[in-house]
N, C-alpha and C. Protein backbone atom coordinates (compact mmCIF):
# COMPACT_ATOMS: atom_id res chain seq x y z
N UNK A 1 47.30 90.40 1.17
CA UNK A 1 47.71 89.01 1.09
C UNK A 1 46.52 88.09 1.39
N UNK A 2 45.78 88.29 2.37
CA UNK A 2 44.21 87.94 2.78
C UNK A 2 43.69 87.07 1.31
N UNK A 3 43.25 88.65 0.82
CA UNK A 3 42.66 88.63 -0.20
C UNK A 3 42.98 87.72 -1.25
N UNK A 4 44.33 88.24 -1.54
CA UNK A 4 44.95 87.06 -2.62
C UNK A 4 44.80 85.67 -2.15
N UNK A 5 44.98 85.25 -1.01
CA UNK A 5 44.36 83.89 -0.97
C UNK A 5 43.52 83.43 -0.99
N UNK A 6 42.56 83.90 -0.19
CA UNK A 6 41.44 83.57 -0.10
C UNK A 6 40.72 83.48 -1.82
N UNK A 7 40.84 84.55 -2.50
CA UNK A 7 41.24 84.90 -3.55
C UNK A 7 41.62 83.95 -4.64
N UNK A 8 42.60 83.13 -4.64
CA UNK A 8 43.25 81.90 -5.12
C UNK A 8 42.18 80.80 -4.69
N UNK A 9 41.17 81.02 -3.89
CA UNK A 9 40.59 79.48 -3.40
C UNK A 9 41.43 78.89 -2.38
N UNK A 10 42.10 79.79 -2.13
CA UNK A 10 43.07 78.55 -0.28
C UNK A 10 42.01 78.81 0.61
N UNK A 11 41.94 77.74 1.55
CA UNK A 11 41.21 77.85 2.61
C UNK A 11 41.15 78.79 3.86
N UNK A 12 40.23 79.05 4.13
CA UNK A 12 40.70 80.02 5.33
C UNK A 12 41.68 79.23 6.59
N UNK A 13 41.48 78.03 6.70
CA UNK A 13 42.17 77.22 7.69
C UNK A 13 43.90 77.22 7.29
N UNK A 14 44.15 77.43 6.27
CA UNK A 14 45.14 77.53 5.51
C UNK A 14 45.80 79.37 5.17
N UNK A 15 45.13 79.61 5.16
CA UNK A 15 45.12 81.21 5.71
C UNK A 15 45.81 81.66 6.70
N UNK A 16 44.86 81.19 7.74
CA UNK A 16 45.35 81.57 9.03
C UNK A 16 47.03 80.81 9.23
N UNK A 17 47.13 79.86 8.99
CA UNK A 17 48.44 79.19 9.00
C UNK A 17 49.74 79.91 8.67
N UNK A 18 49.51 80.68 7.47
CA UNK A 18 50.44 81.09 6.74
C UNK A 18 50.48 82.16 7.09
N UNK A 19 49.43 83.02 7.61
CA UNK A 19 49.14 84.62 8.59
C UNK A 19 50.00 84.14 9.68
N UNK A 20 50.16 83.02 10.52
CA UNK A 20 50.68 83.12 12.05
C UNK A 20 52.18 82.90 11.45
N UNK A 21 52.41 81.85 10.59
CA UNK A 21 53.86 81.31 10.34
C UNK A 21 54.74 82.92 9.82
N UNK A 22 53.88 83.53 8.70
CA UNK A 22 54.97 84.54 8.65
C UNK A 22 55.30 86.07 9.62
N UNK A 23 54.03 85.89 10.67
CA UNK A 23 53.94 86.99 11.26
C UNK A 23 55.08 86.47 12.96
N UNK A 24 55.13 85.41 12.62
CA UNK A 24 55.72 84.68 13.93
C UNK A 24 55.13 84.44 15.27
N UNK A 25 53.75 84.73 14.75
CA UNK A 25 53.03 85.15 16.45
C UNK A 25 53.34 83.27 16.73
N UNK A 26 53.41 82.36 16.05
CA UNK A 26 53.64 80.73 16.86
C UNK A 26 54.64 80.07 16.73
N UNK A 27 54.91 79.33 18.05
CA UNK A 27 56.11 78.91 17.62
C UNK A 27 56.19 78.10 16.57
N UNK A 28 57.19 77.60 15.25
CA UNK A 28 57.09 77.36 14.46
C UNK A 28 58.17 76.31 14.09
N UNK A 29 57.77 75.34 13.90
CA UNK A 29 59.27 74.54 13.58
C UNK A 29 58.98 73.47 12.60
N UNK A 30 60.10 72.74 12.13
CA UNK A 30 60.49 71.96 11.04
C UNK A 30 59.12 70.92 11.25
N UNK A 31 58.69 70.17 12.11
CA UNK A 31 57.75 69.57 11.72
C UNK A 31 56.36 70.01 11.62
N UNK A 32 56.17 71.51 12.46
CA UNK A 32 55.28 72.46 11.19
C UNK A 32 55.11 72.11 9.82
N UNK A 33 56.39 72.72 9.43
CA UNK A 33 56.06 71.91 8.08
C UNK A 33 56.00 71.61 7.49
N UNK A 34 56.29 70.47 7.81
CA UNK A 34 55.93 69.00 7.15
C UNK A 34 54.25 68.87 7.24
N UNK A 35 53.83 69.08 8.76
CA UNK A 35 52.26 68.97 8.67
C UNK A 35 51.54 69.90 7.48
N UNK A 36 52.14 71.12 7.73
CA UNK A 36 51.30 71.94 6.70
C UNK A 36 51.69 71.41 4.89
N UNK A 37 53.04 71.01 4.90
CA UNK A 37 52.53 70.00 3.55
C UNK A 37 52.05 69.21 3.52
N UNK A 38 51.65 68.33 4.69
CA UNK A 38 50.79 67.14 3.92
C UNK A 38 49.53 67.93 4.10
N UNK A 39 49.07 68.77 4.79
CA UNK A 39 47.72 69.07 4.81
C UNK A 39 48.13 70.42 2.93
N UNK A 40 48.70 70.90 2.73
CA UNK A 40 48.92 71.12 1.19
C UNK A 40 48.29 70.00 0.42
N UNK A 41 49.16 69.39 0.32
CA UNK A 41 48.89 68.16 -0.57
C UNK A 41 47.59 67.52 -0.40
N UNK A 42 47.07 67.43 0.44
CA UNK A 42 46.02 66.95 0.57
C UNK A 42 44.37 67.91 -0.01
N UNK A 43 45.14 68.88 0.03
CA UNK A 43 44.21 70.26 -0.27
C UNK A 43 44.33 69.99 -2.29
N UNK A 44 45.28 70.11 -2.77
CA UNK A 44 45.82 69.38 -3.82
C UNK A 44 45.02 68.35 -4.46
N UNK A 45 45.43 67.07 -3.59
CA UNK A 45 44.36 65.85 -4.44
C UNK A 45 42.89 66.12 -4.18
N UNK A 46 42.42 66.94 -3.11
CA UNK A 46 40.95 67.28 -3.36
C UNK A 46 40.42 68.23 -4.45
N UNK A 47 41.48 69.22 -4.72
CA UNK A 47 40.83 70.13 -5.67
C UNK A 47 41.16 69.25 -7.23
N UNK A 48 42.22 68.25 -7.38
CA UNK A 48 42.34 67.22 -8.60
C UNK A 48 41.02 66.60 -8.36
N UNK A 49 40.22 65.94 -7.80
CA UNK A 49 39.26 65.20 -7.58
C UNK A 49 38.27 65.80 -7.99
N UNK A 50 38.20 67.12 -7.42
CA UNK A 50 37.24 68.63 -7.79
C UNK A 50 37.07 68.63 -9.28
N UNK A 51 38.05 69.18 -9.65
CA UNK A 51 38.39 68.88 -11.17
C UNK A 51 38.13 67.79 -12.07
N UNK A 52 38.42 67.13 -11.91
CA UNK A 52 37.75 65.37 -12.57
C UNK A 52 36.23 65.50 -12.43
N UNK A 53 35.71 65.59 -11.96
CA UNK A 53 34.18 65.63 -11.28
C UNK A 53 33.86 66.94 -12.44
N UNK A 54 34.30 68.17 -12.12
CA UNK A 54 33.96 68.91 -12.82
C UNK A 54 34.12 68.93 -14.52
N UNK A 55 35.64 68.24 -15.10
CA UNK A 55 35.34 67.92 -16.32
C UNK A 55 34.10 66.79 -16.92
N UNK A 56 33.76 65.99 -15.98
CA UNK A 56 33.32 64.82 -16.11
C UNK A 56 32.12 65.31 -16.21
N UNK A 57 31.51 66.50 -15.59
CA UNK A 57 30.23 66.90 -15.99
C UNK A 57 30.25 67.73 -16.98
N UNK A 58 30.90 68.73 -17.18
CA UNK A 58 31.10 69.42 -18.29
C UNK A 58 31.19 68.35 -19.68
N UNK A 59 31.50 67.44 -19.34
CA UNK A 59 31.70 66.73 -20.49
C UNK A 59 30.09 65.83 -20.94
N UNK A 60 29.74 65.44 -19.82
CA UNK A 60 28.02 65.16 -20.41
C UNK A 60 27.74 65.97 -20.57
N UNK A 61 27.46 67.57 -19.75
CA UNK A 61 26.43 68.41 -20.73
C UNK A 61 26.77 69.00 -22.13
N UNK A 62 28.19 68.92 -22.77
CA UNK A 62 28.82 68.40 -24.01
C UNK A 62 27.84 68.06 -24.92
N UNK A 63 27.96 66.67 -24.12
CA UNK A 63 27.27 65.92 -25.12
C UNK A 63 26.10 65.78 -25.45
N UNK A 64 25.24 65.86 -23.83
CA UNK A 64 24.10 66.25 -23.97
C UNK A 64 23.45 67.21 -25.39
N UNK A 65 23.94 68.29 -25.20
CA UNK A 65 23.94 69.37 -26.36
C UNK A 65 24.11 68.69 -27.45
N UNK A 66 24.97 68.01 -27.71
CA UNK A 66 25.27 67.45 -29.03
C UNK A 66 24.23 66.70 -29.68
N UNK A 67 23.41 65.80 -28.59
CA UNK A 67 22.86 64.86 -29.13
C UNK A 67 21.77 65.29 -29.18
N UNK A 68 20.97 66.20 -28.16
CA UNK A 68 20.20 66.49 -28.30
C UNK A 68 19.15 67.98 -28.59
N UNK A 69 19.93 68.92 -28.76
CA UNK A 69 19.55 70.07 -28.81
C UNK A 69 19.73 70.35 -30.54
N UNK A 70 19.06 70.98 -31.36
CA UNK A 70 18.94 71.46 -32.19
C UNK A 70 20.22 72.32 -32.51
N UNK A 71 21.02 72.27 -33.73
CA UNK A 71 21.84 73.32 -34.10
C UNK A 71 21.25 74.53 -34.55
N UNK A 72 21.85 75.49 -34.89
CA UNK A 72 21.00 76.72 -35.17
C UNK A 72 20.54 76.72 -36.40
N UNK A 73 21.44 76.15 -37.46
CA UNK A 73 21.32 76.23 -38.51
C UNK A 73 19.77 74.87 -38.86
N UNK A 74 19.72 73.66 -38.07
CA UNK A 74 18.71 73.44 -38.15
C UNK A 74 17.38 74.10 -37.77
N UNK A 75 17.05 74.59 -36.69
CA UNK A 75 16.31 75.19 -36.31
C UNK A 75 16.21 76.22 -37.16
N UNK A 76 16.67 77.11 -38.07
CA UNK A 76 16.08 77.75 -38.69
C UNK A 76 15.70 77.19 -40.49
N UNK A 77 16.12 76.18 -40.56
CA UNK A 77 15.94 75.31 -41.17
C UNK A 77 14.49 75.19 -41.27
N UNK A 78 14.29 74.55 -40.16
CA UNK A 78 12.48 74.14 -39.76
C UNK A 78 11.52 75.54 -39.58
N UNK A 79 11.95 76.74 -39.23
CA UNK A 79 11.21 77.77 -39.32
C UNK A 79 10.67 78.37 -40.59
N UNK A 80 11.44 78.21 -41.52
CA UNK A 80 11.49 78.59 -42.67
C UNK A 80 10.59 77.57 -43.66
N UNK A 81 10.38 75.88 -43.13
CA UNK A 81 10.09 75.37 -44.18
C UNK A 81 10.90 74.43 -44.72
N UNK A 82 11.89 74.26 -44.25
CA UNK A 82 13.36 73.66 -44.82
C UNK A 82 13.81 74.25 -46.04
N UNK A 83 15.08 73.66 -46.47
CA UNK A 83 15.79 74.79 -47.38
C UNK A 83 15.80 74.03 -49.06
């Protein structure tokens, strides 16, 4: 189970949470959680944020490529002499 989370990208702080809650070693009660969802959720809009950031670069070096790198078919284009 470790594994699989950690595994999934959950946090280890989040780990351990869900290791004590189902093993019962703490006491555990209704506004548990609630805390551990908002700290969920919050884990949530950071990895959405993560994501945005990460399309947002993926998406310049996109374009980057597009605009500026040679297609293949040009580049061999120019090796040859043009066609």
């Amino acid at each position: 189970m470790i594994r699989d989370l950690i595994g999934a990208g959950v946090p280890t702080r989040f780990v351990k949470i869900v290791l004590d809650r189902r093993s019962g070693a703490t006491a555990w009660t209704s506004a548990c959680d609630d805390i551990l969802a908002g700290m969920v959720r919050d884990q949530i809009a950071d990895l959405d944020a993560k994501i945005t950031c990460l399309a947002t670069s993926k998406d310049a070096l996109v374009q980057f490529l597009a605009e500026a790198a040679p297609t293949v078919d040009d580049s061999e284009s120019t090796a040859t002499g043009g066609a």
